[in-house]
Protein backbone atom coordinates (compact mmCIF):
# COMPACT_ATOMS: atom_id res chain seq x y z
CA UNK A 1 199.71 94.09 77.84
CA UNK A 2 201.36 92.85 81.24
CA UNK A 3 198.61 90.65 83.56
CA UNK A 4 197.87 92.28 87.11
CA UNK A 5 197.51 88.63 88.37
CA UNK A 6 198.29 85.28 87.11
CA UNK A 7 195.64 83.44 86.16
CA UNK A 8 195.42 80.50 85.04
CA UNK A 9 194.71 79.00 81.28
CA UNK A 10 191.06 77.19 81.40
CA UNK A 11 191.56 73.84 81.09
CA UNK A 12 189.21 71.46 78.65
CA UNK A 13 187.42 68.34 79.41
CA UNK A 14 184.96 66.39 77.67
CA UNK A 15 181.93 65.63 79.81
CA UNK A 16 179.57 63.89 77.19
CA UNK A 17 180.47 61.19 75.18
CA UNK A 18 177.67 60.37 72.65
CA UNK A 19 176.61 61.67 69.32
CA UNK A 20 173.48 63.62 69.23
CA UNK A 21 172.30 67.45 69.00
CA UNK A 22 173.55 69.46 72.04
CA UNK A 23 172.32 72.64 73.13
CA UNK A 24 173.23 75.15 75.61
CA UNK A 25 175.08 74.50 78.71
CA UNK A 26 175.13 76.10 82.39
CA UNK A 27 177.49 76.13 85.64
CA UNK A 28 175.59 75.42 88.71
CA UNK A 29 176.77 77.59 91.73
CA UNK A 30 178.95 74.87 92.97
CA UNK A 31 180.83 74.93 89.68
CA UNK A 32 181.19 71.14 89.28
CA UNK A 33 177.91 70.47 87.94
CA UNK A 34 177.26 71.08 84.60
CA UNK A 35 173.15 71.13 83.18
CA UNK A 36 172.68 70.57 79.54
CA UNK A 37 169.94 69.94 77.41
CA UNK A 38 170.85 67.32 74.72
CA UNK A 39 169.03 64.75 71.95
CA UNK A 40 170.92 61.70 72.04
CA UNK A 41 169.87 58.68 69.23
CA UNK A 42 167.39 61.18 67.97
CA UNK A 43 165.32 61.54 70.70
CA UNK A 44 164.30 65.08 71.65
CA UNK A 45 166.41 67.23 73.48
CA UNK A 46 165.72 66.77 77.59
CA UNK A 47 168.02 68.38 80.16
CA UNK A 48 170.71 66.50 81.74
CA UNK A 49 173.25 67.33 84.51
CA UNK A 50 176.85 65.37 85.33
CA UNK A 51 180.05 66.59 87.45
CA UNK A 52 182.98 67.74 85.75
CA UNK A 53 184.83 64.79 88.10
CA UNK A 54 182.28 61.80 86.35
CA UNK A 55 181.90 60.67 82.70
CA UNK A 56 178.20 60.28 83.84
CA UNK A 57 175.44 62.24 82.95
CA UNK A 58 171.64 61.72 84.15
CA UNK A 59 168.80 62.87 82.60
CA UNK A 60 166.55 65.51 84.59
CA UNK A 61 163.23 64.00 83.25
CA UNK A 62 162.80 67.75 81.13
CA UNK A 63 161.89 66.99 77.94
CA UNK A 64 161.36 69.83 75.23
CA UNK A 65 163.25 71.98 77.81
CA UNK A 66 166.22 74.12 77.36
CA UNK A 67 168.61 75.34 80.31
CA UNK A 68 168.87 79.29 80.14
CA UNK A 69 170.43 80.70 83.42
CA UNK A 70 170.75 79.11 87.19
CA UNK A 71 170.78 81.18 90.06
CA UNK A 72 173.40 81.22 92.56
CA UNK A 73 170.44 79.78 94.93
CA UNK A 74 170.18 76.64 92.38
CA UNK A 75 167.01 77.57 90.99
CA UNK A 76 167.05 76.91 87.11
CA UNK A 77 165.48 79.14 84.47
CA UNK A 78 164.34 76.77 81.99
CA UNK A 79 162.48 77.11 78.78
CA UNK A 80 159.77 74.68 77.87
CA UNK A 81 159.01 73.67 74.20
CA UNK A 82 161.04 75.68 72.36
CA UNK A 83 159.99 76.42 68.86
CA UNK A 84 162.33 77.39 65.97
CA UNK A 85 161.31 81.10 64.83
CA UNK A 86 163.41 82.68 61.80
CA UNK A 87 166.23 80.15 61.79
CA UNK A 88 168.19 80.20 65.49
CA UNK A 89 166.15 81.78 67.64
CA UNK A 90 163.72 79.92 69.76
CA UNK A 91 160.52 81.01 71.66
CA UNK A 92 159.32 78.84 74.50
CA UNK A 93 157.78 79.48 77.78
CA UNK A 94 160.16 80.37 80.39
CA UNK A 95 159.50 78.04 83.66
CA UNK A 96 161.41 77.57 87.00
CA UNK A 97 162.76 74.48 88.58
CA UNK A 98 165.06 73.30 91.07
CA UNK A 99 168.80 71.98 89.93
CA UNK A 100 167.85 69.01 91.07
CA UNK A 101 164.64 68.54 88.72
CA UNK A 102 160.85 68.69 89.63
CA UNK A 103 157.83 69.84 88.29
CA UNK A 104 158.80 73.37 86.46
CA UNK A 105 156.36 76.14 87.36
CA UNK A 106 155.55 78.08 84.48
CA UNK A 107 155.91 81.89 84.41
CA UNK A 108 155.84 83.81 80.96
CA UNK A 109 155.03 82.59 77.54
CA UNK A 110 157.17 84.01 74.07
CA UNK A 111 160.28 84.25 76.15
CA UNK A 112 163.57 84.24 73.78
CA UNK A 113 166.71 84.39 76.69
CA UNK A 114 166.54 85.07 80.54
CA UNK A 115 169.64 85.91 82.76
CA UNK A 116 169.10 85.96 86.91
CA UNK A 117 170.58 88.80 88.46
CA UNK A 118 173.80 87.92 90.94
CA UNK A 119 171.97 87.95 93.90
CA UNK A 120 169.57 85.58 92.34
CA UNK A 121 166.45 87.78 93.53
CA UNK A 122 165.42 89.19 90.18
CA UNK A 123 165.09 87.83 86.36
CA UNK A 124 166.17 89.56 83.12
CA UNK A 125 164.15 88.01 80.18
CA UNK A 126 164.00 89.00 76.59
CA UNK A 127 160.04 88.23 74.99
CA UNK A 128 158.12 88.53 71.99
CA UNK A 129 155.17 90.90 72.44
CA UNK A 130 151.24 90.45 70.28
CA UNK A 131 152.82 93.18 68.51
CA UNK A 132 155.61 91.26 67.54
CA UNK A 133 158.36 94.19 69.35
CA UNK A 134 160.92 92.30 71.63
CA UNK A 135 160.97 93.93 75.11
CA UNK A 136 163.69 93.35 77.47
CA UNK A 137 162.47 93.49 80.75
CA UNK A 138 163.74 93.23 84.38
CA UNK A 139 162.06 92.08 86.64
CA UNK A 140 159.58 90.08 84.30
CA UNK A 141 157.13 92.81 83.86
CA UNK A 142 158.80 95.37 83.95
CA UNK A 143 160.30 96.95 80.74
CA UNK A 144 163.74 98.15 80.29
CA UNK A 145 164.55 98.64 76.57
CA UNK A 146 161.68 97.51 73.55
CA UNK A 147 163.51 96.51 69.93
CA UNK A 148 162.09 95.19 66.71
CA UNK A 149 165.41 92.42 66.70
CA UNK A 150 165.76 89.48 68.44
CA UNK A 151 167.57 90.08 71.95
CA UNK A 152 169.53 87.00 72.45
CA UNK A 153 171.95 86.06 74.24
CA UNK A 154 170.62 87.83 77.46
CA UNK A 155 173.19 88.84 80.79
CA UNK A 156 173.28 90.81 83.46
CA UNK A 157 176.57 92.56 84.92
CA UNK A 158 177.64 91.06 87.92
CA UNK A 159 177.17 94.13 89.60
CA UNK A 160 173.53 93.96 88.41
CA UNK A 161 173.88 97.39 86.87
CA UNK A 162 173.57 96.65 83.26
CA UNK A 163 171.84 94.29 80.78
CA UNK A 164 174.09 93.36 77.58
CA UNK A 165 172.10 91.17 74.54
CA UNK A 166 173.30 90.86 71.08
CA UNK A 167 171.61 92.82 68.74
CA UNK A 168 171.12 89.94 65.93
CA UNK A 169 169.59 92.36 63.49
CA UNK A 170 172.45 94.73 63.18
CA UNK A 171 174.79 92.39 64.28
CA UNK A 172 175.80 94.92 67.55
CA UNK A 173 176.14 93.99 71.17
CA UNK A 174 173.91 95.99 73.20
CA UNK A 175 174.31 97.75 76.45
């Protein structure tokens, strides 16, 4: 196929430089400053956030957390205490915080993935019911699709039309 525009290639950089667990990883809106949640020396895994300019990273002081989404406001969608469930997948309960760190204030429990809408206004989350059915709902509440499979990853279009979320018991991407 011929390009429309020429992009360029991403480029690679390593931004940690210790040996530990790492887990997922987010762009804050500026798109230099990277949040992570890692376990370095086997300590737990906390959140951390460095610059793709520094070899420095500084931890948050969010322990047991785990970075899901950031708004284009800087507002972080965290998940506190995450808890393995069937292999992968973990549960935790789904908390807000600003990039810069703070007290997270705590929103829904059971929460598997969340995704903020582009305008940052809204929150697409994926839960764990009493009833054990998943329930994807946007806002949190509010119920788009219910599944019997784990609905992770979790994103929103950037027109904020659609939802996507990997199906992981039929192994399908979902629209």
């Amino acid at each position: 196929g011929r390009r429309d525009s020429e992009t360029p290639p991403p480029t690679f950089k390593q931004l940690t430089f210790r040996r530990g667990w790492l887990d997922q990883a987010r762009f804050a809106p500026d798109g230099r400053t990277v949040i992570y949640g890692a376990g370095w020396d086997g300590k737990p895994v906390e959140l951390f956030q460095t610059r793709t300019d520094s070899p420095e990273s500084r931890p948050l002081g969010l322990v047991h957390a785990k970075v899901l989404s950031i708004s284009p406001q800087g507002q972080m969608a965290i998940l506190l205490d995450p808890s393995r469930r069937q292999g992968y997948f973990q549960l935790g309960t789904l908390a807000f915080v600003p990039l810069a760190g703070g007290t997270p204030r705590e929103l829904l429990e059971k929460v598997m993935a969340a995704a903020w809408t582009p305008d940052g206004q809204d929150l697409c989350v994926s839960r764990v019911q009493p009833n054990g059915e998943i329930t994807i709902e946007l806002p949190p509440g509010t119920t788009l699709h219910r599944t019997s499979v784990y609905a992770h990853p979790l994103r929103v279009s950037r027109d904020g039309r659609h939802v996507v979320y990997g199906d992981s018991g039929a192994g399908k991407v979902m629209l």
